[in-house]
C-alpha atoms as a PDB file:
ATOM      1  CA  UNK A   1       9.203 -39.431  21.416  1.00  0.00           C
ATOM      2  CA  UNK A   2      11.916 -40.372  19.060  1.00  0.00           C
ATOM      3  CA  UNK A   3       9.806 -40.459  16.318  1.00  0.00           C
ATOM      4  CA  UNK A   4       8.400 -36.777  17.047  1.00  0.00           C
ATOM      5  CA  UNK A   5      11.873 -35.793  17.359  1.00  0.00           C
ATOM      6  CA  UNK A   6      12.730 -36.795  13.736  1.00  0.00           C
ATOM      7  CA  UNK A   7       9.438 -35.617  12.561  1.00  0.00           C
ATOM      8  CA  UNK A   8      10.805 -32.103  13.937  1.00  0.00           C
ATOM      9  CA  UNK A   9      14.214 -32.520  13.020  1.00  0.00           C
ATOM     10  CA  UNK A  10      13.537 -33.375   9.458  1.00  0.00           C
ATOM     11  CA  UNK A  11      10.315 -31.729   8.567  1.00  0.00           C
ATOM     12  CA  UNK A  12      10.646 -28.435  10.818  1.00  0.00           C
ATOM     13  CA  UNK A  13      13.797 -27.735  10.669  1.00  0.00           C
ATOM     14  CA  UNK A  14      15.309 -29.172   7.352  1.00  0.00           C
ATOM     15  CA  UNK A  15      11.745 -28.198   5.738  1.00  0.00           C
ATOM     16  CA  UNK A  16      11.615 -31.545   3.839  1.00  0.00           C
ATOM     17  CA  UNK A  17       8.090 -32.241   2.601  1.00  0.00           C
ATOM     18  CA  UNK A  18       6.700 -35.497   4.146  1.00  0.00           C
ATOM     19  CA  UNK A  19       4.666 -36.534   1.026  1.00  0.00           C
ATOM     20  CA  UNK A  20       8.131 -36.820  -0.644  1.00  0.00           C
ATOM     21  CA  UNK A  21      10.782 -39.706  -0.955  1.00  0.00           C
ATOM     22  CA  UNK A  22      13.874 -37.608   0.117  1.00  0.00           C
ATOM     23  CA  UNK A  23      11.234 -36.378   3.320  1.00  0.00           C
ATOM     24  CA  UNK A  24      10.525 -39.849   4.050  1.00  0.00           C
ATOM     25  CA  UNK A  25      13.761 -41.554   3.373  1.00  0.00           C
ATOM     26  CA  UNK A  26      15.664 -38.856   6.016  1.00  0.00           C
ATOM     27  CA  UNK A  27      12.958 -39.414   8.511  1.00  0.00           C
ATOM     28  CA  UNK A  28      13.717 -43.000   8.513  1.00  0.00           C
ATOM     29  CA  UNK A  29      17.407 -42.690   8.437  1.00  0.00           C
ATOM     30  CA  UNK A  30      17.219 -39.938  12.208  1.00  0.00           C
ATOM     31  CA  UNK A  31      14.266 -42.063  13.551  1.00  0.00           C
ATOM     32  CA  UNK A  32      16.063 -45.313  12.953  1.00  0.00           C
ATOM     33  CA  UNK A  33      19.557 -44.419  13.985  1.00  0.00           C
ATOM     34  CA  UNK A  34      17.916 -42.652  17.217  1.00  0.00           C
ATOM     35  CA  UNK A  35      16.508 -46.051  18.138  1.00  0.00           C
ATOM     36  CA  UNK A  36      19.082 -48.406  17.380  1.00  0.00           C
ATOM     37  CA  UNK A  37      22.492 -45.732  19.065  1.00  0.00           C
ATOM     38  CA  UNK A  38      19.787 -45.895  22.282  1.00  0.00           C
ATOM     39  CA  UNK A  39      18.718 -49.574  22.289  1.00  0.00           C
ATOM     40  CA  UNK A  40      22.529 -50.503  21.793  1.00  0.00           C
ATOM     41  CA  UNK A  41      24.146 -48.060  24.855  1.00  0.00           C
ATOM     42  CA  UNK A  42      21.173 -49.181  27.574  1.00  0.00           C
ATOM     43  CA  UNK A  43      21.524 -52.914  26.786  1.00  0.00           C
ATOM     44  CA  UNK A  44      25.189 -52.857  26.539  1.00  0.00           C
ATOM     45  CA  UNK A  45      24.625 -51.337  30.082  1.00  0.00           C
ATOM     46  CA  UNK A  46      22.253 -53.573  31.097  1.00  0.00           C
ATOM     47  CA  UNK A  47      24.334 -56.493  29.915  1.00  0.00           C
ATOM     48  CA  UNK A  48      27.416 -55.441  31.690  1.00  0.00           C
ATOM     49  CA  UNK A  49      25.359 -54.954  35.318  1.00  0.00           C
ATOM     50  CA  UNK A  50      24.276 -58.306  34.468  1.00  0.00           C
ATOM     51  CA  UNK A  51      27.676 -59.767  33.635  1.00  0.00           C
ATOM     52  CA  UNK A  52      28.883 -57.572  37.012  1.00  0.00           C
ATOM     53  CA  UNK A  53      26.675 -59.458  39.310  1.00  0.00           C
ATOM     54  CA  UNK A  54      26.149 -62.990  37.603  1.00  0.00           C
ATOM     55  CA  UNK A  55      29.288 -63.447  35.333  1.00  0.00           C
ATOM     56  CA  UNK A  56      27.600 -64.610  32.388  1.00  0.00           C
ATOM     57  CA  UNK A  57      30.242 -67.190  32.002  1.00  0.00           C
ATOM     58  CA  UNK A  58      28.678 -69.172  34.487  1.00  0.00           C
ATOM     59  CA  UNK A  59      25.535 -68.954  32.230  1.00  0.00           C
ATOM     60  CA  UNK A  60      27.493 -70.005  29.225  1.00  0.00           C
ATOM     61  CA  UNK A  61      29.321 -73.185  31.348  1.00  0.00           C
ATOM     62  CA  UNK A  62      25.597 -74.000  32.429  1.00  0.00           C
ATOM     63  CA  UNK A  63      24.172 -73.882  28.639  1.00  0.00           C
ATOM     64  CA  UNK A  64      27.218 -75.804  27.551  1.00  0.00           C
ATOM     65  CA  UNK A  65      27.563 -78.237  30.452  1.00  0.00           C
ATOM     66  CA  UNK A  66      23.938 -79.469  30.745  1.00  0.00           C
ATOM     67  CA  UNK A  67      22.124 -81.756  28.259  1.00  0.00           C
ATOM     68  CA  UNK A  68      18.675 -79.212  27.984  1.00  0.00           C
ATOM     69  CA  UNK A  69      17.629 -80.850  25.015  1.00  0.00           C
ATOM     70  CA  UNK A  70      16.899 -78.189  22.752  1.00  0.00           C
ATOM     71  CA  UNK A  71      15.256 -76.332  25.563  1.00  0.00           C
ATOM     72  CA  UNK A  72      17.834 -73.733  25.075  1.00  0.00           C
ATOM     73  CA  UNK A  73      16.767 -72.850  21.632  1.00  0.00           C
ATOM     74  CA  UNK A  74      13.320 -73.028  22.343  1.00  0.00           C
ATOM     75  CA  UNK A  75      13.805 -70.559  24.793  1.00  0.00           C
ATOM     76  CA  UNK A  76      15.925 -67.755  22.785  1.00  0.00           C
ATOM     77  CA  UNK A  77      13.416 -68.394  19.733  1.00  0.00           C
ATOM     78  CA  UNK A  78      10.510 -67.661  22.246  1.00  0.00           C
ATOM     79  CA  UNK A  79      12.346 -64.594  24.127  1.00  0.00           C
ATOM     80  CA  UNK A  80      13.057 -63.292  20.391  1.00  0.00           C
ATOM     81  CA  UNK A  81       9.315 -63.947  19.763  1.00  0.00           C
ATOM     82  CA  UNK A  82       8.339 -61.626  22.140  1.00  0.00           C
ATOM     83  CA  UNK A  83      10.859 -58.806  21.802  1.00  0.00           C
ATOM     84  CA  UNK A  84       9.135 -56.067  19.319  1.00  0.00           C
ATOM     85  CA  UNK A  85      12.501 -55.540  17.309  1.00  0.00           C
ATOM     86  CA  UNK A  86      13.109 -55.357  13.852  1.00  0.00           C
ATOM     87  CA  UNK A  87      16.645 -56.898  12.190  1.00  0.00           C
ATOM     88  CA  UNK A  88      18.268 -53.594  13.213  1.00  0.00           C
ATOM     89  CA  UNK A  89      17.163 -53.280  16.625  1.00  0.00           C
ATOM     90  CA  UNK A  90      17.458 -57.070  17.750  1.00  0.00           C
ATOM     91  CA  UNK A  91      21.854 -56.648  17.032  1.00  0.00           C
ATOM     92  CA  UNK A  92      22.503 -54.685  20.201  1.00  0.00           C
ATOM     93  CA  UNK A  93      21.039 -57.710  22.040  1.00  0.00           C
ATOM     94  CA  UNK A  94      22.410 -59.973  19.571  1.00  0.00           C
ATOM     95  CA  UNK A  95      26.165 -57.985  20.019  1.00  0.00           C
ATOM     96  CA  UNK A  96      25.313 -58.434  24.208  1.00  0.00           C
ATOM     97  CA  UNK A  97      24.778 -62.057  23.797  1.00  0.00           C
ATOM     98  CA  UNK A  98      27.907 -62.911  21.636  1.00  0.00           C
ATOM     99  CA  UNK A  99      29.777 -60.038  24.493  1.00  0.00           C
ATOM    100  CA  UNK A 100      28.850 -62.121  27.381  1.00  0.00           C
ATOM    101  CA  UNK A 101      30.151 -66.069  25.368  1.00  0.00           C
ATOM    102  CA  UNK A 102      26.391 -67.322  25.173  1.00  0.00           C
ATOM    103  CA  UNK A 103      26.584 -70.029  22.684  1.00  0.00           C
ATOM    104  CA  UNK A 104      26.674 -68.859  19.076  1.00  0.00           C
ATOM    105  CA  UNK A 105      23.773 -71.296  18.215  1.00  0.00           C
ATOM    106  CA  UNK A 106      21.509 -70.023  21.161  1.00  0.00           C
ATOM    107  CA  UNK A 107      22.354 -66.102  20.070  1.00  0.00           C
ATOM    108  CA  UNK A 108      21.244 -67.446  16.479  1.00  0.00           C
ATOM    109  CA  UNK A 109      17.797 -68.970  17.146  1.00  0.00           C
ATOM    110  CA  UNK A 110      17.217 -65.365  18.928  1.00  0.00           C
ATOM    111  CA  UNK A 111      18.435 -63.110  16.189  1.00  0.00           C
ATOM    112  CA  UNK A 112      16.637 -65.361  13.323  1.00  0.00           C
ATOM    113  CA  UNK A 113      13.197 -65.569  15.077  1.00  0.00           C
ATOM    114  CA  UNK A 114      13.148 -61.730  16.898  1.00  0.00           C
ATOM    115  CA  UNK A 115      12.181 -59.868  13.557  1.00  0.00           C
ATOM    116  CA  UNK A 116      10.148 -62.527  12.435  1.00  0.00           C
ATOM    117  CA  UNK A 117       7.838 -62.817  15.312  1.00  0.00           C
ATOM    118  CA  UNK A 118       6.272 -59.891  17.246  1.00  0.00           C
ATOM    119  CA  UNK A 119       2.931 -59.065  19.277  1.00  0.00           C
ATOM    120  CA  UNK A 120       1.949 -56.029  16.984  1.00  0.00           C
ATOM    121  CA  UNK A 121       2.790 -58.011  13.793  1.00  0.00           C
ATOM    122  CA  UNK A 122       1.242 -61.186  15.289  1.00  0.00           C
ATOM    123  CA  UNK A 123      -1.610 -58.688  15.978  1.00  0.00           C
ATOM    124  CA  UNK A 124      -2.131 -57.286  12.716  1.00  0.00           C
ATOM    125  CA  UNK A 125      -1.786 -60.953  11.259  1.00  0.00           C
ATOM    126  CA  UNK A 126      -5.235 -61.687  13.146  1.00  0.00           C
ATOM    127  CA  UNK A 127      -7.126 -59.161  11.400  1.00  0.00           C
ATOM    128  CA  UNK A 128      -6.117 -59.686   7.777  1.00  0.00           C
ATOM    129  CA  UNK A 129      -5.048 -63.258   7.831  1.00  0.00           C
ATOM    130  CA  UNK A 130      -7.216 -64.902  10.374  1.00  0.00           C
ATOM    131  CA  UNK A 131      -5.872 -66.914  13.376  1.00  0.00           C
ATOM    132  CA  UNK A 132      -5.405 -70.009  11.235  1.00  0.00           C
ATOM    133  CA  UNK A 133      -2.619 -68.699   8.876  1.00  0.00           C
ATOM    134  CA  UNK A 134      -1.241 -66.917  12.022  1.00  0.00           C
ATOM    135  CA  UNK A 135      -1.048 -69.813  14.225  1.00  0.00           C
ATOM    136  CA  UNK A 136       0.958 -71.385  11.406  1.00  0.00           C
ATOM    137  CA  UNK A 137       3.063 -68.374  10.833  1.00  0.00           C
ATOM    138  CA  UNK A 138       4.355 -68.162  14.440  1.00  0.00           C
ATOM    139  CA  UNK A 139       4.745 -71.367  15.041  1.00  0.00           C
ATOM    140  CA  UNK A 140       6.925 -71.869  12.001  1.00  0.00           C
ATOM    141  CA  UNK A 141       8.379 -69.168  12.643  1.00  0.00           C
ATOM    142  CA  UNK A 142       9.362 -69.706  15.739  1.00  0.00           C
ATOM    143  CA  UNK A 143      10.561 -73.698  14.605  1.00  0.00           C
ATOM    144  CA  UNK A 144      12.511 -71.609  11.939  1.00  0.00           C
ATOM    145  CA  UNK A 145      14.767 -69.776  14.621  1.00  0.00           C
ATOM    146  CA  UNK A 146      15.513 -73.199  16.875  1.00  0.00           C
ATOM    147  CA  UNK A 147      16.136 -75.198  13.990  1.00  0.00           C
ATOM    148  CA  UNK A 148      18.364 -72.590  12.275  1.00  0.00           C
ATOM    149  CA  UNK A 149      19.932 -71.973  15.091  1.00  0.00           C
ATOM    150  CA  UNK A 150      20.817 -75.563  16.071  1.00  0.00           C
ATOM    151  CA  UNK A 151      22.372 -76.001  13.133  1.00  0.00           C
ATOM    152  CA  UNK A 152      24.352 -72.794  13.461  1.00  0.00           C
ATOM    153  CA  UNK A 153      26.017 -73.934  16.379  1.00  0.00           C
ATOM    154  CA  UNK A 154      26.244 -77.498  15.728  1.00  0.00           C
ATOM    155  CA  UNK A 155      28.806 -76.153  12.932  1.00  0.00           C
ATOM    156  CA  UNK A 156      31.345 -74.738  15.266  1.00  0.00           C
ATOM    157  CA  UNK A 157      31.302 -70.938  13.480  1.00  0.00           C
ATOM    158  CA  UNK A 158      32.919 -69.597  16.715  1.00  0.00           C
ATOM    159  CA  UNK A 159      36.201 -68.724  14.443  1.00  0.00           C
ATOM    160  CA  UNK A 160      34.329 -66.234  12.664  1.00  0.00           C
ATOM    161  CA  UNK A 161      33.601 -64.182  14.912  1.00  0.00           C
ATOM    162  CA  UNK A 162      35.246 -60.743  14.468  1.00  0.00           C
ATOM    163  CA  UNK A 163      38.522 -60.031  16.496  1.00  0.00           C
ATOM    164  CA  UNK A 164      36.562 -56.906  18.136  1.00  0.00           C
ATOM    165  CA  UNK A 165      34.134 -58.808  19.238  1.00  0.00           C
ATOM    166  CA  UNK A 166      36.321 -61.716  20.753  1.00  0.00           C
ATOM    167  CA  UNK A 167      38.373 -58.735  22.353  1.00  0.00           C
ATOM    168  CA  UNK A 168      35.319 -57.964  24.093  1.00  0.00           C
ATOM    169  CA  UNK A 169      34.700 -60.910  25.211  1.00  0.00           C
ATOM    170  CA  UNK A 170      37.821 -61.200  27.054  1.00  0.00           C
ATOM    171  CA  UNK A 171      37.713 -57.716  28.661  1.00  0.00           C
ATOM    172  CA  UNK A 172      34.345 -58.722  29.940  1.00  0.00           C
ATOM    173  CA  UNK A 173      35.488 -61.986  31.527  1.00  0.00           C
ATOM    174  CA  UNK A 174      38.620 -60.085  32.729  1.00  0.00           C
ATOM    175  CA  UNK A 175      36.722 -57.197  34.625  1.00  0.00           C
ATOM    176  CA  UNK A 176      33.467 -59.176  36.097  1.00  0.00           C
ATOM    177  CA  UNK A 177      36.031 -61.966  37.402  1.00  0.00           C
ATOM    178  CA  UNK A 178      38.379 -59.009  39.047  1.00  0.00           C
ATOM    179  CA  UNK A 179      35.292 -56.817  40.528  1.00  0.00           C
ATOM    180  CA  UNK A 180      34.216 -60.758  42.320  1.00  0.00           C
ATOM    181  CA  UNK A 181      36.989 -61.236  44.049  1.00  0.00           C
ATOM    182  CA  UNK A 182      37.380 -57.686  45.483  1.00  0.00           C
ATOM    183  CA  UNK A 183      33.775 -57.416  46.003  1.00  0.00           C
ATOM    184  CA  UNK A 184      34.005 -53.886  44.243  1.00  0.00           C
ATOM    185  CA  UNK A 185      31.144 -51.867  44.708  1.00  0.00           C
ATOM    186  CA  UNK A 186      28.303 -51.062  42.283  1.00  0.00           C
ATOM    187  CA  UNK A 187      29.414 -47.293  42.553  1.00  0.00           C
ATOM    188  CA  UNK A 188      33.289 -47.776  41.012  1.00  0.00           C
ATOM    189  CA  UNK A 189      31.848 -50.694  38.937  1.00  0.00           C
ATOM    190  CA  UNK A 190      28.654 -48.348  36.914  1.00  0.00           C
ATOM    191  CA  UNK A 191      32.004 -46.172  35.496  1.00  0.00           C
ATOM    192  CA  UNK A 192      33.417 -48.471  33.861  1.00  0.00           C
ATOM    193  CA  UNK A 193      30.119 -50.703  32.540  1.00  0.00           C
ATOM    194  CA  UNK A 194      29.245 -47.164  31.173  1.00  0.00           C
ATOM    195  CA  UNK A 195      32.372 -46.604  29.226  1.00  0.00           C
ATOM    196  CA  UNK A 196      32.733 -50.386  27.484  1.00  0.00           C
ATOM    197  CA  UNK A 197      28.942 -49.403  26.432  1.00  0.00           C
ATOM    198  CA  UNK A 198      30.253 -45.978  24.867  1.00  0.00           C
ATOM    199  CA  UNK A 199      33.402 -48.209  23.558  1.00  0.00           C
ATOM    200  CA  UNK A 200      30.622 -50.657  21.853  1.00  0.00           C
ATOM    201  CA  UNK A 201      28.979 -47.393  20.468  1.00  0.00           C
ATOM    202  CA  UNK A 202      31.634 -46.131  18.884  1.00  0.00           C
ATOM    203  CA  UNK A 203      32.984 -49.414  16.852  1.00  0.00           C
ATOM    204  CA  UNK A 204      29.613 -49.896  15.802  1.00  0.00           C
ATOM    205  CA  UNK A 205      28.675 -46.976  14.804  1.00  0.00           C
ATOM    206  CA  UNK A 206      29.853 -46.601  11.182  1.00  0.00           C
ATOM    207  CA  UNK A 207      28.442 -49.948  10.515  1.00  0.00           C
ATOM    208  CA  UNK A 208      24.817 -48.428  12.003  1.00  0.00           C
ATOM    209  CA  UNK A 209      25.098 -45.231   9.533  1.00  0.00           C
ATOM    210  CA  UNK A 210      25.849 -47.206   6.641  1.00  0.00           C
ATOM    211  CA  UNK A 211      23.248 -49.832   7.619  1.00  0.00           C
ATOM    212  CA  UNK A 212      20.219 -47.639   8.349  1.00  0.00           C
ATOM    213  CA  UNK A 213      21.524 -45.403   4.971  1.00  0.00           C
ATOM    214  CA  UNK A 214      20.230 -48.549   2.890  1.00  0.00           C
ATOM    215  CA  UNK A 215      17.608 -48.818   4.542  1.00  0.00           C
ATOM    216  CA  UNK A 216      16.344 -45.581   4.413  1.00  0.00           C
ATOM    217  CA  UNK A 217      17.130 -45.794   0.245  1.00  0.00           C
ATOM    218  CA  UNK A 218      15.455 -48.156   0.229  1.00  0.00           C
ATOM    219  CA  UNK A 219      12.070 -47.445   2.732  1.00  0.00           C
ATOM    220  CA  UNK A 220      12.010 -44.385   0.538  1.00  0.00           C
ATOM    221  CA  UNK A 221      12.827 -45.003  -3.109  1.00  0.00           C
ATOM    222  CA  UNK A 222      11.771 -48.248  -3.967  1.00  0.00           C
ATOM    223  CA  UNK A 223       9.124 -47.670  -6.391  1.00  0.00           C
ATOM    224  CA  UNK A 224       5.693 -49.148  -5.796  1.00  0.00           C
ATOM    225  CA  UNK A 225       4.449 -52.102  -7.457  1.00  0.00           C
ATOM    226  CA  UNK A 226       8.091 -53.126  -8.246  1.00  0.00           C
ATOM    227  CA  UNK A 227       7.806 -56.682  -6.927  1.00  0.00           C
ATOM    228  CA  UNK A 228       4.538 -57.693  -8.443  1.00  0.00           C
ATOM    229  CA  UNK A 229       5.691 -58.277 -11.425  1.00  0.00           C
ATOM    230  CA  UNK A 230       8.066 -60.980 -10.710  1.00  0.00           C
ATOM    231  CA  UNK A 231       5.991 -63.078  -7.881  1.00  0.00           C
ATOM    232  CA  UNK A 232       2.729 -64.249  -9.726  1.00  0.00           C
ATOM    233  CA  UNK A 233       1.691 -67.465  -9.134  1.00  0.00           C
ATOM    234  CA  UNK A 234       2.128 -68.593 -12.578  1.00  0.00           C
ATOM    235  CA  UNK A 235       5.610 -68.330 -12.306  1.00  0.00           C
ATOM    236  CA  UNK A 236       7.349 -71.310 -10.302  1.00  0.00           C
ATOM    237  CA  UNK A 237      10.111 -69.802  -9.350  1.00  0.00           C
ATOM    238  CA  UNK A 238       8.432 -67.221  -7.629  1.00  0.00           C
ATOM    239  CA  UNK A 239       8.993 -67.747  -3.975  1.00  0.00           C
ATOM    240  CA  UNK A 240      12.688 -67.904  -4.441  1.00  0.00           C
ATOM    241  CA  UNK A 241      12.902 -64.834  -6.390  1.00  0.00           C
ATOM    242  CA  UNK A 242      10.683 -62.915  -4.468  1.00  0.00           C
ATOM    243  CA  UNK A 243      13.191 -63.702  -1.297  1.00  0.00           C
ATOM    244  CA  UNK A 244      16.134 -62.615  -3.220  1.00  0.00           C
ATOM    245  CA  UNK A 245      14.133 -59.433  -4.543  1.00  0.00           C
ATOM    246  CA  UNK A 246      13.214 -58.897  -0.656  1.00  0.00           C
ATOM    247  CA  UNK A 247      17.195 -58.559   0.586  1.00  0.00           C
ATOM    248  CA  UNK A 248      17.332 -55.330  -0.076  1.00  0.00           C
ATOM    249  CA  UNK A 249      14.625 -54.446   1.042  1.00  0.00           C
ATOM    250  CA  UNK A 250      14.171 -53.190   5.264  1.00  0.00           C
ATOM    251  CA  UNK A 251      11.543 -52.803   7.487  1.00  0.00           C
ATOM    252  CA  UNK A 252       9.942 -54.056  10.532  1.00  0.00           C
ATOM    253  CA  UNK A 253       7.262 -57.168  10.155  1.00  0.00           C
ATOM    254  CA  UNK A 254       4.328 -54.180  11.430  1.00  0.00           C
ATOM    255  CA  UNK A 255       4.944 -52.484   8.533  1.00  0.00           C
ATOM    256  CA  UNK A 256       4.749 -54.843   5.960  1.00  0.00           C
ATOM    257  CA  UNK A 257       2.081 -56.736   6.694  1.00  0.00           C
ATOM    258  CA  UNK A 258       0.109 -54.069   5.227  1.00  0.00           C
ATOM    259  CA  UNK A 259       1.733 -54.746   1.849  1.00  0.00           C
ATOM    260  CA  UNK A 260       1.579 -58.388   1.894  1.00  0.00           C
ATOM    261  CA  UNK A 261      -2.238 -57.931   2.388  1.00  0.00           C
ATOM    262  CA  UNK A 262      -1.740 -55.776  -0.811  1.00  0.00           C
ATOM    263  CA  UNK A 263       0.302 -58.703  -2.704  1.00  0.00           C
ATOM    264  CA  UNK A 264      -2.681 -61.178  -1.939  1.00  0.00           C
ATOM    265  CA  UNK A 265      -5.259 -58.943  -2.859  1.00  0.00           C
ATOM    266  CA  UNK A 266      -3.419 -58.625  -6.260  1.00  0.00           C
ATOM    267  CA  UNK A 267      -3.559 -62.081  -6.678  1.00  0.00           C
ATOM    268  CA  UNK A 268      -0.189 -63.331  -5.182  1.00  0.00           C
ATOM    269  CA  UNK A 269      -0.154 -66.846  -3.027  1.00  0.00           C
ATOM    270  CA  UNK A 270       0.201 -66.400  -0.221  1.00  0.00           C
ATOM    271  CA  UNK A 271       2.693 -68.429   0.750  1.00  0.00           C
ATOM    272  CA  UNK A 272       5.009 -66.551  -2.149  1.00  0.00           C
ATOM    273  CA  UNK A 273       4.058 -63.173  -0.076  1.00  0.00           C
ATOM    274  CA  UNK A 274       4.561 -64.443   3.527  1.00  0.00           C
ATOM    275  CA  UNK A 275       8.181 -65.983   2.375  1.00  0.00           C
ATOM    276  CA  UNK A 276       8.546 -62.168   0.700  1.00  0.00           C
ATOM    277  CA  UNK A 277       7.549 -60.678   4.008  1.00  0.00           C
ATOM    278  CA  UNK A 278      10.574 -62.712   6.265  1.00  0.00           C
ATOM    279  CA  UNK A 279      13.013 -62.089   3.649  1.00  0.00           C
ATOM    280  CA  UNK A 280      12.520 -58.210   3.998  1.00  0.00           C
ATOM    281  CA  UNK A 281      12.095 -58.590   7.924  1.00  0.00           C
ATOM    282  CA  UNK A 282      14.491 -61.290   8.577  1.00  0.00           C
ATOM    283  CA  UNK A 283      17.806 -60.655   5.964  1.00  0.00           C
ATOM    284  CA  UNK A 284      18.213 -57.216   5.005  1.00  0.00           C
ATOM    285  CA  UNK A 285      21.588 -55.311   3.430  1.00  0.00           C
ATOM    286  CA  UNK A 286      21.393 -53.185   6.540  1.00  0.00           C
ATOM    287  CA  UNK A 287      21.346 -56.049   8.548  1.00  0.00           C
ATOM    288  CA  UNK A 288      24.581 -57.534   7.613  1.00  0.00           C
ATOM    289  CA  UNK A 289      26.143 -54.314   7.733  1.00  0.00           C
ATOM    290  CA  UNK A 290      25.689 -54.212  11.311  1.00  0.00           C
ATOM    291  CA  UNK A 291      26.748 -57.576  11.508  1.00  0.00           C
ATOM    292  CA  UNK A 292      29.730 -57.010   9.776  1.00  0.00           C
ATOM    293  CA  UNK A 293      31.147 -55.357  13.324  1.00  0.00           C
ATOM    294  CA  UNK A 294      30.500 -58.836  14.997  1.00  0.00           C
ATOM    295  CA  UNK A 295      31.208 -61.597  12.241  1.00  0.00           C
ATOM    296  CA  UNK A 296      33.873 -62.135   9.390  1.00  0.00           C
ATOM    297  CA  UNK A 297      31.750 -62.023   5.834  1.00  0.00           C
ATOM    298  CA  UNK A 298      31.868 -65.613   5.763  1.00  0.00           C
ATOM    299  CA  UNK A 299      29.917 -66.340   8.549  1.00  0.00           C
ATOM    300  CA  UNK A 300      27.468 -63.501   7.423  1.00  0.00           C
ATOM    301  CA  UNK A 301      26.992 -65.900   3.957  1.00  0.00           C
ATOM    302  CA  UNK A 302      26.291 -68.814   5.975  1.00  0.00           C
ATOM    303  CA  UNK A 303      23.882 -67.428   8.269  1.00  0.00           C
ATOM    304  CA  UNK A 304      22.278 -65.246   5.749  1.00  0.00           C
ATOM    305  CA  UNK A 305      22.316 -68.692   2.984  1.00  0.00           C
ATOM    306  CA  UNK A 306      20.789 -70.977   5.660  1.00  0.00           C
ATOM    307  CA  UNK A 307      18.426 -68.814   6.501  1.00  0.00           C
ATOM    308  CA  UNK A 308      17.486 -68.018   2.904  1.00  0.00           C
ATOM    309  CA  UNK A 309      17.074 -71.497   1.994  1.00  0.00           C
ATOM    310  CA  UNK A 310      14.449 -72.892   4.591  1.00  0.00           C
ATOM    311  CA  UNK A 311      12.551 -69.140   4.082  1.00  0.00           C
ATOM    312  CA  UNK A 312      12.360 -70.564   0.349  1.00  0.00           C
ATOM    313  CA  UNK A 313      11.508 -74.081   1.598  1.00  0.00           C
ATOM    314  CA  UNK A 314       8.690 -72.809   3.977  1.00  0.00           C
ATOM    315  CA  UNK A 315       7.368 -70.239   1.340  1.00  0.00           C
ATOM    316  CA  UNK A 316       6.634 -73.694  -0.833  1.00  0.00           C
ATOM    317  CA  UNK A 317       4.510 -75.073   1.964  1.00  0.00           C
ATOM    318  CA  UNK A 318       2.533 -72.118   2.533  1.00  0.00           C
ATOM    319  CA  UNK A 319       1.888 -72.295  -0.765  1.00  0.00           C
ATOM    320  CA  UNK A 320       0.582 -75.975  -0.375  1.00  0.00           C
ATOM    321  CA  UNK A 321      -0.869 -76.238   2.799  1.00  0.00           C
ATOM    322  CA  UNK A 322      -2.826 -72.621   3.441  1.00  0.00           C
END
């Protein structure tokens, strides 16, 4: 429905021609923006029933009280796993984790594995990769979010958080622990959920426009065949410069498996390609400009150069072991 909408919008009404870049890159940009303003009210909704009923900080004192072993990771690498979201699309979840005092590493391993990992991409895998090199895929990548995240949290980046979001935090605690003692009903409580979601709107929403701008420069002027070039395999610094070529790049892991199929055909390893492929799904210029709302700049460079380095480390053993 959304996307019909922006087909309307942009082709329709603005008369852009679909066959061109400035078509496709303003179809991207509405369709995009759509998506992400919608995901972020109705989970920031959703979260704030949630925190309403079962104060999340009781599921934050449980997480941080009890020795689960790395159970907890596991378990926010597998629920990214099977969320269909893209970079974008997985930071309203990420922003109602962080909202609700969920451990940072926890909220990590989700983020990092979410884009990486989907059915339709896991799907699409099958049929041009085979379930071998799938198998290995989602299972690394999977490892890649708990690992990653672990050793987010086990560095104590809780200080770099942004002061909006730690304001939130403490609203949230504030209202849920009022509304329990008065036993305030779900009627006078929905007002209020409703208008903290509209609040996180709002402060994000620069950040989206900017974001999803890149992106949709990108999506719709990046010429093609650009990358080839630099990520043969006689080069041996391929893999790391085809996940530094990839940053800018943004799109969801359905859409470019179709051009990593391209990149092998062409005679790229594969490894090289699939480390290509989580660079553009998993770190994106878009994606730290939505993060930018929730962390200081230097927690972005940390998340974004951990993750960076074991996408470079893994993109050397695909290269050796498929």
């Amino acid at each position: 429905m959304i996307q019909r909408f922006a087909d309307w919008l942009v082709y329709d009404i603005f008369g852009l021609d679909a066959s061109t870049a400035l078509g496709e890159a303003i179809n991207f940009f509405f369709y995009d923006t759509i998506k992400i303003l919608i995901l972020l009210f109705f989970i920031s909704v959703i979260m704030g029933i949630i925190n309403a009923y079962f104060p999340i900080e009781r599921l934050r004192n449980y997480l941080t009280s009890r020795k689960l072993y790395g159970l907890q990771y596991f378990f926010a690498a597998l629920f990214g796993a099977i969320t269909p979201f893209c970079s974008c699309s997985s930071i309203p979840l990420f922003i109602g984790f962080v909202k609700g005092g969920i451990p940072l590493g926890v909220t990590f391993a989700y983020l990092i594995t979410s884009p990486l990992v989907n059915e339709v991409a896991v799907a699409m895998f099958i049929g041009t990769f085979g379930l071998r090199i799938t198998t290995i895929y989602v299972i690394s990548g999977i490892l890649l979010g708990m690992v990653g995240g672990f050793i987010l949290g086990k560095m104590k980046l809780e200080s770099y958080l942004s002061d909006w979001v730690k304001q939130i935090q403490q609203n949230s605690t504030s209202d849920s622990g009022t509304w329990e003692k008065e036993h305030t009903p779900f009627s006078r409580r929905l007002p209020v959920i409703m208008q903290e979601a509209w609040g996180i709107v709002r402060g994000v929403l620069l950040y989206i426009l900017i974001g999803i701008g890149i992106g949709a420069f990108m999506h719709g002027y990046v010429p093609e065949g650009f990358f080839e070039q630099y990520m043969s395999k006689e080069n041996w610094f391929a893999v790391p410069l085809s996940v530094v070529l990839a940053v800018p790049m943004y799109a969801n892991a359905a859409g470019i498996v179709p051009v990593i199929e391209v990149f092998v055909a062409k005679g790229i390893p594969i490894g090289t390609a699939i480390a290509f492929m989580m660079a553009v799904v998993g770190l994106s210029l878009p994606e730290a400009t939505l993060l930018k709302k929730v962390m200081t700049w230097r927690l972005i460079g940390i998340f974004f150069g951990l993750i960076t380095l074991f996408i470079i480390v893994l993109g050397y053993l695909y290269n050796i072991v498929l």
